[in-house]
PDB file of N, CA and C in Angstrom:
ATOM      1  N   UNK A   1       0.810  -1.191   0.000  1.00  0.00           N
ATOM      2  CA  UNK A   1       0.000   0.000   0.000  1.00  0.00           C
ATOM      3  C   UNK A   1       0.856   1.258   0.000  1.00  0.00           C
ATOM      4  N   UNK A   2       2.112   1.185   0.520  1.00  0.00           N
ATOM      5  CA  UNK A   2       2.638   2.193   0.550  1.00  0.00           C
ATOM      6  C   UNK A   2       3.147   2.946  -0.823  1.00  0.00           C
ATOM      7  N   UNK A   3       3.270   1.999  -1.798  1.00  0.00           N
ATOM      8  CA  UNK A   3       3.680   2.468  -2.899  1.00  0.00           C
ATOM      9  C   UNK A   3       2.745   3.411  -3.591  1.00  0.00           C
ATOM     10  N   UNK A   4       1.265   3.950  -3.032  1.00  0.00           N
ATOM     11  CA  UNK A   4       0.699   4.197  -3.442  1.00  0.00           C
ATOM     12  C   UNK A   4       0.238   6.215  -2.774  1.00  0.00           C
ATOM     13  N   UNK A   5       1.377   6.137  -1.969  1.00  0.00           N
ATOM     14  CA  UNK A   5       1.674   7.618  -0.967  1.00  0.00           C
ATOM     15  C   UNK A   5       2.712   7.900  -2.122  1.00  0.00           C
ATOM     16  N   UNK A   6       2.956   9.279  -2.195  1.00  0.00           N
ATOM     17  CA  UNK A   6       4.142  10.011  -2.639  1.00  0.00           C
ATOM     18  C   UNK A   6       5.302   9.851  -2.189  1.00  0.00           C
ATOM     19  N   UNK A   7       6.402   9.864  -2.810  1.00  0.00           N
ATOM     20  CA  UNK A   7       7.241   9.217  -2.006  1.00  0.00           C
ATOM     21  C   UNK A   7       7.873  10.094  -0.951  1.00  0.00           C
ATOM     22  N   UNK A   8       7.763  11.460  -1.159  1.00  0.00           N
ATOM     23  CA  UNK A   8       8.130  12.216  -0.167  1.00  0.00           C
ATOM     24  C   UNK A   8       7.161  12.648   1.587  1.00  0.00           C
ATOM     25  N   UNK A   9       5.748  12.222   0.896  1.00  0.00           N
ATOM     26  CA  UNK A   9       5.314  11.621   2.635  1.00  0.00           C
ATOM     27  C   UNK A   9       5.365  10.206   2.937  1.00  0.00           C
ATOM     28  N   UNK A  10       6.001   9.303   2.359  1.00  0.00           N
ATOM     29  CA  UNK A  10       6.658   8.020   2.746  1.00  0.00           C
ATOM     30  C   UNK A  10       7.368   8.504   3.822  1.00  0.00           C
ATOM     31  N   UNK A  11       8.416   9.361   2.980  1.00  0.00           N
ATOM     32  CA  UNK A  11       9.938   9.542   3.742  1.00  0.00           C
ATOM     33  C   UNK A  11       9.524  10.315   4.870  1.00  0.00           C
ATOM     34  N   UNK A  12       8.854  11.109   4.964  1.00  0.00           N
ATOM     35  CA  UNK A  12       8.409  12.452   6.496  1.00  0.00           C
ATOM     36  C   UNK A  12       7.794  11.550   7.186  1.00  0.00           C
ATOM     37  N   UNK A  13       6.989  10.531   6.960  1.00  0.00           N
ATOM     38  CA  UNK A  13       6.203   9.388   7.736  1.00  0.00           C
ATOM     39  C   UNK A  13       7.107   7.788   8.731  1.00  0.00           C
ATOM     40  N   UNK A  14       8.045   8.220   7.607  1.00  0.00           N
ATOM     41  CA  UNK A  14       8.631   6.589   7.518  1.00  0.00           C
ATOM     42  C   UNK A  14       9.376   6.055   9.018  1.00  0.00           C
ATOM     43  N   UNK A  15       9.478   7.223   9.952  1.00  0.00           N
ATOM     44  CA  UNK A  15       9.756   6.825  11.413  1.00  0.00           C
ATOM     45  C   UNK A  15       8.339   6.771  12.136  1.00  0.00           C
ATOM     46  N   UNK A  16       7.749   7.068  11.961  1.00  0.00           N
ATOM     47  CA  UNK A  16       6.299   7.655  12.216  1.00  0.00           C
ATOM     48  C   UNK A  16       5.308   6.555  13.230  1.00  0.00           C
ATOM     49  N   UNK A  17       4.941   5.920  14.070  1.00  0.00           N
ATOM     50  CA  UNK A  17       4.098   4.435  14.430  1.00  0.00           C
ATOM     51  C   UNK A  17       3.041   5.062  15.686  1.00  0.00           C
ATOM     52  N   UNK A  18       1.851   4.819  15.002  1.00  0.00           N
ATOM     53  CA  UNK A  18       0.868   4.907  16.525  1.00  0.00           C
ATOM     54  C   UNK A  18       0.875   4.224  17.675  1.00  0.00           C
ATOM     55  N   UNK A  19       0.937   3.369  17.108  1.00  0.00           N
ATOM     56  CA  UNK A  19       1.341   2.155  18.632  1.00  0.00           C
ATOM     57  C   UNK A  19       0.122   2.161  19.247  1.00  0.00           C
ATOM     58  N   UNK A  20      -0.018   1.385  19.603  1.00  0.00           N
ATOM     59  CA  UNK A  20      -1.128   0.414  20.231  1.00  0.00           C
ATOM     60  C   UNK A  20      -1.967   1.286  21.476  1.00  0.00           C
ATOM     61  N   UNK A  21      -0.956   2.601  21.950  1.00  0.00           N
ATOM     62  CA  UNK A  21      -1.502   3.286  23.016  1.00  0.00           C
ATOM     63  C   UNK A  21      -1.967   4.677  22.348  1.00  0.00           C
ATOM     64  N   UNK A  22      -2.006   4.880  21.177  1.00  0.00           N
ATOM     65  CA  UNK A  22      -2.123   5.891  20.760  1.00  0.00           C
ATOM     66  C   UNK A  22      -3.636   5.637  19.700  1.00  0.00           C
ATOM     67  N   UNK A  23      -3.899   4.488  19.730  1.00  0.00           N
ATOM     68  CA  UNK A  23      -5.548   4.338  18.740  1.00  0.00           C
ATOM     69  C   UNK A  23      -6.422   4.975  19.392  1.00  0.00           C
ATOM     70  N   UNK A  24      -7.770   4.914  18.764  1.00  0.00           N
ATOM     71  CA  UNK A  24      -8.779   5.714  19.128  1.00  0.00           C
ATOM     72  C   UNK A  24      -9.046   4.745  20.094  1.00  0.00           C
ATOM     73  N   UNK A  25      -9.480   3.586  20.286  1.00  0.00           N
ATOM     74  CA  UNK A  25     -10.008   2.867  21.037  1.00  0.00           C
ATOM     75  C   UNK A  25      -9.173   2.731  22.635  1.00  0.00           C
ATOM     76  N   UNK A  26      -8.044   3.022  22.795  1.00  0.00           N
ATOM     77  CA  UNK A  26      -7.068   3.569  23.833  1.00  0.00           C
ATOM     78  C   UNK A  26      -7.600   4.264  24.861  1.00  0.00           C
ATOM     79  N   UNK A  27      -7.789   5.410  24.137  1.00  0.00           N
ATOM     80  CA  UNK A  27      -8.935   7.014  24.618  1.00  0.00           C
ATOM     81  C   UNK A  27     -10.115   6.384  25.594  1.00  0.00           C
ATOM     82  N   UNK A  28     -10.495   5.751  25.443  1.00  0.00           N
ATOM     83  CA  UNK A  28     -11.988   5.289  25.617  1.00  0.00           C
ATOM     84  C   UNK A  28     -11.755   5.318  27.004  1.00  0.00           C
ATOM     85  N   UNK A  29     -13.160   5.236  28.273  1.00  0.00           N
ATOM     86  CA  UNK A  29     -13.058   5.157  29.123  1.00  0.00           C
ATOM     87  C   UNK A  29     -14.129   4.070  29.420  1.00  0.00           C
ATOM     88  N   UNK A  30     -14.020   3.259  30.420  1.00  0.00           N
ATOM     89  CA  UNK A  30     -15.064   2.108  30.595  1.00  0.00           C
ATOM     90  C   UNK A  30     -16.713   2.641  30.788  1.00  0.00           C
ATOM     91  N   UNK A  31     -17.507   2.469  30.139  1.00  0.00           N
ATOM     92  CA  UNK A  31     -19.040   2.904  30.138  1.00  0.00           C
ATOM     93  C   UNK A  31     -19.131   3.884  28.795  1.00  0.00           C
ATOM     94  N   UNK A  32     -17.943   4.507  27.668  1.00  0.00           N
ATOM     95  CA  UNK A  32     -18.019   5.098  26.986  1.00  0.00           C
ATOM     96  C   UNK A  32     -19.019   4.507  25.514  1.00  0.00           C
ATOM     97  N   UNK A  33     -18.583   3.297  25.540  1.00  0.00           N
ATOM     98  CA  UNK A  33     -19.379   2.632  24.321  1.00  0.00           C
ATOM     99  C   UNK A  33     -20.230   1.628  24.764  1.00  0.00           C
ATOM    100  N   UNK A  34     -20.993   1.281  23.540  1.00  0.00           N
ATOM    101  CA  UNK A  34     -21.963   0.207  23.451  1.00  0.00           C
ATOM    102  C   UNK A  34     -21.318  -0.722  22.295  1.00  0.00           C
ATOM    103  N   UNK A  35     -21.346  -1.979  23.122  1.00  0.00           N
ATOM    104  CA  UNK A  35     -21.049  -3.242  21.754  1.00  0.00           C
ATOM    105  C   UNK A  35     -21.882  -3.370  20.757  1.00  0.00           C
ATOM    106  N   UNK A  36     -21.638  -3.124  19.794  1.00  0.00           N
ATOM    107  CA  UNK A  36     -22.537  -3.523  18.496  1.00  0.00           C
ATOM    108  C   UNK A  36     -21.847  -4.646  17.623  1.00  0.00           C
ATOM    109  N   UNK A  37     -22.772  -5.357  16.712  1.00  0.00           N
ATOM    110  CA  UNK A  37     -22.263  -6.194  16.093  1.00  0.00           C
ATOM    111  C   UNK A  37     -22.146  -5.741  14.673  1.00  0.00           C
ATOM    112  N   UNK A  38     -20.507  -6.296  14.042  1.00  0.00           N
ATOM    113  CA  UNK A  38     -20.017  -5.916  13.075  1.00  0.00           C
ATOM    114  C   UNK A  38     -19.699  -7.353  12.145  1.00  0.00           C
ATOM    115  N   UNK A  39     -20.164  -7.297  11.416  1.00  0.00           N
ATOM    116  CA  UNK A  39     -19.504  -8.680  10.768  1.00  0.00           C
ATOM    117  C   UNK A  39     -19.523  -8.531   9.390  1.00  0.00           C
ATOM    118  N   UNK A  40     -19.246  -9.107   8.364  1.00  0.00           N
ATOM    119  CA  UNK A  40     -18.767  -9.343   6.477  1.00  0.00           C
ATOM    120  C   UNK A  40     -19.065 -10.512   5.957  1.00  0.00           C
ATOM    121  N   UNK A  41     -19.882 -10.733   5.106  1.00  0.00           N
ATOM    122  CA  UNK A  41     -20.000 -12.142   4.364  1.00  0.00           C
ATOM    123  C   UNK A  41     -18.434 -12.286   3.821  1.00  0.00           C
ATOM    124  N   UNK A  42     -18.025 -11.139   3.607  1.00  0.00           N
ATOM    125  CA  UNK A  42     -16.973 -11.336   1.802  1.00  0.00           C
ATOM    126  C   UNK A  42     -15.923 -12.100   3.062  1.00  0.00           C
ATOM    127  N   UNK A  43     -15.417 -12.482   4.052  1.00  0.00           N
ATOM    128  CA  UNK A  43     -14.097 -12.797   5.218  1.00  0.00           C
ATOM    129  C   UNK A  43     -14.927 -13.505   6.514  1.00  0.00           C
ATOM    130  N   UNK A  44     -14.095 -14.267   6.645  1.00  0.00           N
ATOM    131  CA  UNK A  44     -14.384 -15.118   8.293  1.00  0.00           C
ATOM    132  C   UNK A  44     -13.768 -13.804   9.116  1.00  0.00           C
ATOM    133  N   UNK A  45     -14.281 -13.691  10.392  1.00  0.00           N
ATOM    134  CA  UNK A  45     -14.003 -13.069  11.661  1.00  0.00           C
ATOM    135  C   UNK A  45     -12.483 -13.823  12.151  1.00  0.00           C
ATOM    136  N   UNK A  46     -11.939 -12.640  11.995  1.00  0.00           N
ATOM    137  CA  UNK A  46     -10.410 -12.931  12.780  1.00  0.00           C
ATOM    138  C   UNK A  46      -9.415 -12.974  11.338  1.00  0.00           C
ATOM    139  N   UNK A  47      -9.907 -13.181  10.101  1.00  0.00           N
ATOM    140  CA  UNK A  47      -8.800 -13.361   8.736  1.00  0.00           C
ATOM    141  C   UNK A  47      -8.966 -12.317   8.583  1.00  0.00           C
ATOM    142  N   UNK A  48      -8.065 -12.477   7.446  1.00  0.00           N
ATOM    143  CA  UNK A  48      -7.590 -11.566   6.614  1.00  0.00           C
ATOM    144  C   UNK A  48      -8.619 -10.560   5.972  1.00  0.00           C
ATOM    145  N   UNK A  49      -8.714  -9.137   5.664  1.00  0.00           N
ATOM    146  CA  UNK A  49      -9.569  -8.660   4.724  1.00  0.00           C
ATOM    147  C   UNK A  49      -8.847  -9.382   3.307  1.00  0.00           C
ATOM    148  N   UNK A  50      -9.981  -9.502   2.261  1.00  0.00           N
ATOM    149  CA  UNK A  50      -9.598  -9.805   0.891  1.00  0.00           C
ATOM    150  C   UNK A  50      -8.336  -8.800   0.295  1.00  0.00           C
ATOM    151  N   UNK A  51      -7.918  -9.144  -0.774  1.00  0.00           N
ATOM    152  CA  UNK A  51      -6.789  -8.259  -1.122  1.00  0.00           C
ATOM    153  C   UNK A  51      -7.831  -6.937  -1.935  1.00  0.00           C
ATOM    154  N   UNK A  52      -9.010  -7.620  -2.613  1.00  0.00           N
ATOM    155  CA  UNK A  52      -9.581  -6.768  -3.214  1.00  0.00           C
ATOM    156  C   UNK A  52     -10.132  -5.213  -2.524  1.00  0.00           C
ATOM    157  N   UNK A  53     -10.052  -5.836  -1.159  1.00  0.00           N
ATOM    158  CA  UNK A  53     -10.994  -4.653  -0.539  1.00  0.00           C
ATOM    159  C   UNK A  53     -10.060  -3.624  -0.084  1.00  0.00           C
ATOM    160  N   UNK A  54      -8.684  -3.539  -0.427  1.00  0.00           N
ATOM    161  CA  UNK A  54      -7.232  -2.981   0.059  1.00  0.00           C
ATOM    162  C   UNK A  54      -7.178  -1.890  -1.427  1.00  0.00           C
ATOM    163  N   UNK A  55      -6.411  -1.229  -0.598  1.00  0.00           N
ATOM    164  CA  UNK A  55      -5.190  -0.457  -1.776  1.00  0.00           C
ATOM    165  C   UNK A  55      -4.862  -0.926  -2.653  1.00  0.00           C
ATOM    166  N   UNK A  56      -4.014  -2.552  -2.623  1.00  0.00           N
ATOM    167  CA  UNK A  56      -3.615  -2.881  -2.874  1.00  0.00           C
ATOM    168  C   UNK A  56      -4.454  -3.599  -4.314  1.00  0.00           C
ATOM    169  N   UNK A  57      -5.660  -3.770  -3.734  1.00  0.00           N
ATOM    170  CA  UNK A  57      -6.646  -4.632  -4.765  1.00  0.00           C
ATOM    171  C   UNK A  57      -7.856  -2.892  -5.351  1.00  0.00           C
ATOM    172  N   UNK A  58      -8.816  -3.697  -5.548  1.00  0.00           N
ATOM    173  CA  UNK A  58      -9.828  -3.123  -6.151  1.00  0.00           C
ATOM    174  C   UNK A  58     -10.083  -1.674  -5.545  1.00  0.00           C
ATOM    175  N   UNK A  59      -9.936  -1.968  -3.951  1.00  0.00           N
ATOM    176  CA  UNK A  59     -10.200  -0.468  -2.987  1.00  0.00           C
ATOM    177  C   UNK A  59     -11.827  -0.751  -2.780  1.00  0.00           C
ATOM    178  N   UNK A  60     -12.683  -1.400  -2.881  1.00  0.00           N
ATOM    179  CA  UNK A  60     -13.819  -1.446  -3.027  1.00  0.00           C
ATOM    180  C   UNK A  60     -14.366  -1.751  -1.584  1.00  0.00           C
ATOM    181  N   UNK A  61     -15.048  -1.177  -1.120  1.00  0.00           N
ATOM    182  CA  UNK A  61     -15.698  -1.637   0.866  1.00  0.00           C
ATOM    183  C   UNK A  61     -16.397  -2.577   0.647  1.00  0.00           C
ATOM    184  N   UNK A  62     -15.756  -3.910   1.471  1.00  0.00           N
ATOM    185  CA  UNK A  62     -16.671  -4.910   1.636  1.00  0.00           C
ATOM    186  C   UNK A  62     -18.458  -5.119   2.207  1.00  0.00           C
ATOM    187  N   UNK A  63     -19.114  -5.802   1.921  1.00  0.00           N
ATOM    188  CA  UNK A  63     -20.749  -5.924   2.491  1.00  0.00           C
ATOM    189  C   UNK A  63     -20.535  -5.642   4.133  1.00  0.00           C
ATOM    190  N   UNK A  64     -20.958  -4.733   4.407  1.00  0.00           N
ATOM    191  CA  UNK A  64     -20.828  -4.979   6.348  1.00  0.00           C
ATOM    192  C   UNK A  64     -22.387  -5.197   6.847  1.00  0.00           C
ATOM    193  N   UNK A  65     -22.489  -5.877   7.689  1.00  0.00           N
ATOM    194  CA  UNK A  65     -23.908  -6.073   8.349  1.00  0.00           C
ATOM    195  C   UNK A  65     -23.659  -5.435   9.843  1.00  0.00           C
ATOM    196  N   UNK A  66     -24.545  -4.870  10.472  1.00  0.00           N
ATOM    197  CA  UNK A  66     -24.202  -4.267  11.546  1.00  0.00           C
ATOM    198  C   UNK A  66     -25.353  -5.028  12.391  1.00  0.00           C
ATOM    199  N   UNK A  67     -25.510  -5.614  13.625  1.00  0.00           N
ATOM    200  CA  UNK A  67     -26.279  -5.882  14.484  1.00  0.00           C
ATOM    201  C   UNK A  67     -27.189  -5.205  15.146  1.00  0.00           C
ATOM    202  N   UNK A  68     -27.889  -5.331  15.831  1.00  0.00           N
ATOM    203  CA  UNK A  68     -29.367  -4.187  16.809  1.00  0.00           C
ATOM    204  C   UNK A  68     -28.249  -2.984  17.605  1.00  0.00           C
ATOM    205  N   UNK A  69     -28.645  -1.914  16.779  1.00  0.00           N
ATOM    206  CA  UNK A  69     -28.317  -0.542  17.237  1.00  0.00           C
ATOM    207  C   UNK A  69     -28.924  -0.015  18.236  1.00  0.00           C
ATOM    208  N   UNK A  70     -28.322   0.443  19.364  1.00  0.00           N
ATOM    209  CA  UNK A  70     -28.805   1.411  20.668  1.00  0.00           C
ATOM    210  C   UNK A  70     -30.178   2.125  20.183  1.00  0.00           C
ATOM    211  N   UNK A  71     -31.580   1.953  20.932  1.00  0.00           N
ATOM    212  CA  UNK A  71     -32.601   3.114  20.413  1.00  0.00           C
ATOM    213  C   UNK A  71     -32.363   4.463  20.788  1.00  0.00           C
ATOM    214  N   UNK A  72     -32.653   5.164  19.416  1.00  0.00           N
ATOM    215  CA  UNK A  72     -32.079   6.348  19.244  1.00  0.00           C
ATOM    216  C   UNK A  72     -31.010   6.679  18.129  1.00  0.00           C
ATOM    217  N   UNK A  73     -30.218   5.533  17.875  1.00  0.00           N
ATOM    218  CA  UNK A  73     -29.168   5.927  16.987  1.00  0.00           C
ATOM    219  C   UNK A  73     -29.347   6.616  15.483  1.00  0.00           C
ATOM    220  N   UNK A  74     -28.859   7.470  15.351  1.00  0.00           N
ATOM    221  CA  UNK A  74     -28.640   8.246  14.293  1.00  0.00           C
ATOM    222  C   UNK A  74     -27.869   8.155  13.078  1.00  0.00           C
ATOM    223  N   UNK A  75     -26.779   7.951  13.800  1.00  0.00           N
ATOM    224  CA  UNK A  75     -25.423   7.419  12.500  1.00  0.00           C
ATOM    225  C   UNK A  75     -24.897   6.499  12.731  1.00  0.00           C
ATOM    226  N   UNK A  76     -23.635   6.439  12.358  1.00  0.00           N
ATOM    227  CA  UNK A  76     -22.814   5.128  12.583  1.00  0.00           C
ATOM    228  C   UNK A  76     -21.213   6.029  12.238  1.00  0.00           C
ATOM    229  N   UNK A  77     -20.104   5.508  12.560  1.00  0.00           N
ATOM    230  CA  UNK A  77     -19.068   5.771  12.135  1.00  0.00           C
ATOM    231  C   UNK A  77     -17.842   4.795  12.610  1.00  0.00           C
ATOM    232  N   UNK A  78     -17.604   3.989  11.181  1.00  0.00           N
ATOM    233  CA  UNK A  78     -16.497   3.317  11.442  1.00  0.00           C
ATOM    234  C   UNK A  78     -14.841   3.989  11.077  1.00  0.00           C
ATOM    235  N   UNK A  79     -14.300   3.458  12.264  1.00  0.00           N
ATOM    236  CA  UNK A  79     -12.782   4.057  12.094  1.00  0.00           C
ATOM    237  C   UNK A  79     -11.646   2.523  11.843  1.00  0.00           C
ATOM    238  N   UNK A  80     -11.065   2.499  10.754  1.00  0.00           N
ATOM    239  CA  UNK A  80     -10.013   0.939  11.347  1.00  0.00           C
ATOM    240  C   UNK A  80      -8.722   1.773  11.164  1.00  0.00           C
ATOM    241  N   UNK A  81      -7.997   1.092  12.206  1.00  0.00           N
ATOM    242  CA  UNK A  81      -6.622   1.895  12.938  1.00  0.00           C
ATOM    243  C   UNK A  81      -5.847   0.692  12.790  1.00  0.00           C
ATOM    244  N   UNK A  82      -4.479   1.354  11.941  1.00  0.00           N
ATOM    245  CA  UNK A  82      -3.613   0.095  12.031  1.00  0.00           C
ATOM    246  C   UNK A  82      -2.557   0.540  13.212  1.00  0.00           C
ATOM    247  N   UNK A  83      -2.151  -0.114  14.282  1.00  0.00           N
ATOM    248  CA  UNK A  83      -1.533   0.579  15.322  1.00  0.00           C
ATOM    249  C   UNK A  83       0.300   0.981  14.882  1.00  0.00           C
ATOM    250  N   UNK A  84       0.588  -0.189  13.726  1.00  0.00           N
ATOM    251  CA  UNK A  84       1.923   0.034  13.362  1.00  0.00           C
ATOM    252  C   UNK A  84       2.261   0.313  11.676  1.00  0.00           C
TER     253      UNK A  84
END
Protein backbone atom coordinates (compact mmCIF):
# COMPACT_ATOMS: atom_id res chain seq x y z
CA UNK A 1 0.00 0.00 0.00
CA UNK A 2 2.64 2.19 0.55
CA UNK A 3 3.68 2.47 -2.90
CA UNK A 4 0.70 4.20 -3.44
CA UNK A 5 1.67 7.62 -0.97
CA UNK A 6 4.14 10.01 -2.64
CA UNK A 7 7.24 9.22 -2.01
CA UNK A 8 8.13 12.22 -0.17
CA UNK A 9 5.31 11.62 2.64
CA UNK A 10 6.66 8.02 2.75
CA UNK A 11 9.94 9.54 3.74
CA UNK A 12 8.41 12.45 6.50
CA UNK A 13 6.20 9.39 7.74
CA UNK A 14 8.63 6.59 7.52
CA UNK A 15 9.76 6.83 11.41
CA UNK A 16 6.30 7.66 12.22
CA UNK A 17 4.10 4.43 14.43
CA UNK A 18 0.87 4.91 16.52
CA UNK A 19 1.34 2.16 18.63
CA UNK A 20 -1.13 0.41 20.23
CA UNK A 21 -1.50 3.29 23.02
CA UNK A 22 -2.12 5.89 20.76
CA UNK A 23 -5.55 4.34 18.74
CA UNK A 24 -8.78 5.71 19.13
CA UNK A 25 -10.01 2.87 21.04
CA UNK A 26 -7.07 3.57 23.83
CA UNK A 27 -8.93 7.01 24.62
CA UNK A 28 -11.99 5.29 25.62
CA UNK A 29 -13.06 5.16 29.12
CA UNK A 30 -15.06 2.11 30.59
CA UNK A 31 -19.04 2.90 30.14
CA UNK A 32 -18.02 5.10 26.99
CA UNK A 33 -19.38 2.63 24.32
CA UNK A 34 -21.96 0.21 23.45
CA UNK A 35 -21.05 -3.24 21.75
CA UNK A 36 -22.54 -3.52 18.50
CA UNK A 37 -22.26 -6.19 16.09
CA UNK A 38 -20.02 -5.92 13.08
CA UNK A 39 -19.50 -8.68 10.77
CA UNK A 40 -18.77 -9.34 6.48
CA UNK A 41 -20.00 -12.14 4.36
CA UNK A 42 -16.97 -11.34 1.80
CA UNK A 43 -14.10 -12.80 5.22
CA UNK A 44 -14.38 -15.12 8.29
CA UNK A 45 -14.00 -13.07 11.66
CA UNK A 46 -10.41 -12.93 12.78
CA UNK A 47 -8.80 -13.36 8.74
CA UNK A 48 -7.59 -11.57 6.61
CA UNK A 49 -9.57 -8.66 4.72
CA UNK A 50 -9.60 -9.80 0.89
CA UNK A 51 -6.79 -8.26 -1.12
CA UNK A 52 -9.58 -6.77 -3.21
CA UNK A 53 -10.99 -4.65 -0.54
CA UNK A 54 -7.23 -2.98 0.06
CA UNK A 55 -5.19 -0.46 -1.78
CA UNK A 56 -3.61 -2.88 -2.87
CA UNK A 57 -6.65 -4.63 -4.77
CA UNK A 58 -9.83 -3.12 -6.15
CA UNK A 59 -10.20 -0.47 -2.99
CA UNK A 60 -13.82 -1.45 -3.03
CA UNK A 61 -15.70 -1.64 0.87
CA UNK A 62 -16.67 -4.91 1.64
CA UNK A 63 -20.75 -5.92 2.49
CA UNK A 64 -20.83 -4.98 6.35
CA UNK A 65 -23.91 -6.07 8.35
CA UNK A 66 -24.20 -4.27 11.55
CA UNK A 67 -26.28 -5.88 14.48
CA UNK A 68 -29.37 -4.19 16.81
CA UNK A 69 -28.32 -0.54 17.24
CA UNK A 70 -28.81 1.41 20.67
CA UNK A 71 -32.60 3.11 20.41
CA UNK A 72 -32.08 6.35 19.24
CA UNK A 73 -29.17 5.93 16.99
CA UNK A 74 -28.64 8.25 14.29
CA UNK A 75 -25.42 7.42 12.50
CA UNK A 76 -22.81 5.13 12.58
CA UNK A 77 -19.07 5.77 12.14
CA UNK A 78 -16.50 3.32 11.44
CA UNK A 79 -12.78 4.06 12.09
CA UNK A 80 -10.01 0.94 11.35
CA UNK A 81 -6.62 1.90 12.94
CA UNK A 82 -3.61 0.09 12.03
CA UNK A 83 -1.53 0.58 15.32
CA UNK A 84 1.92 0.03 13.36
Amino acid sequence: MLEHLPSWLGNALGSVRAGADRVAIAALRPGECVAISLGSAAFADGARIPERFTADGEGVSPPLHWGPLPEGTAALALLVEDAD
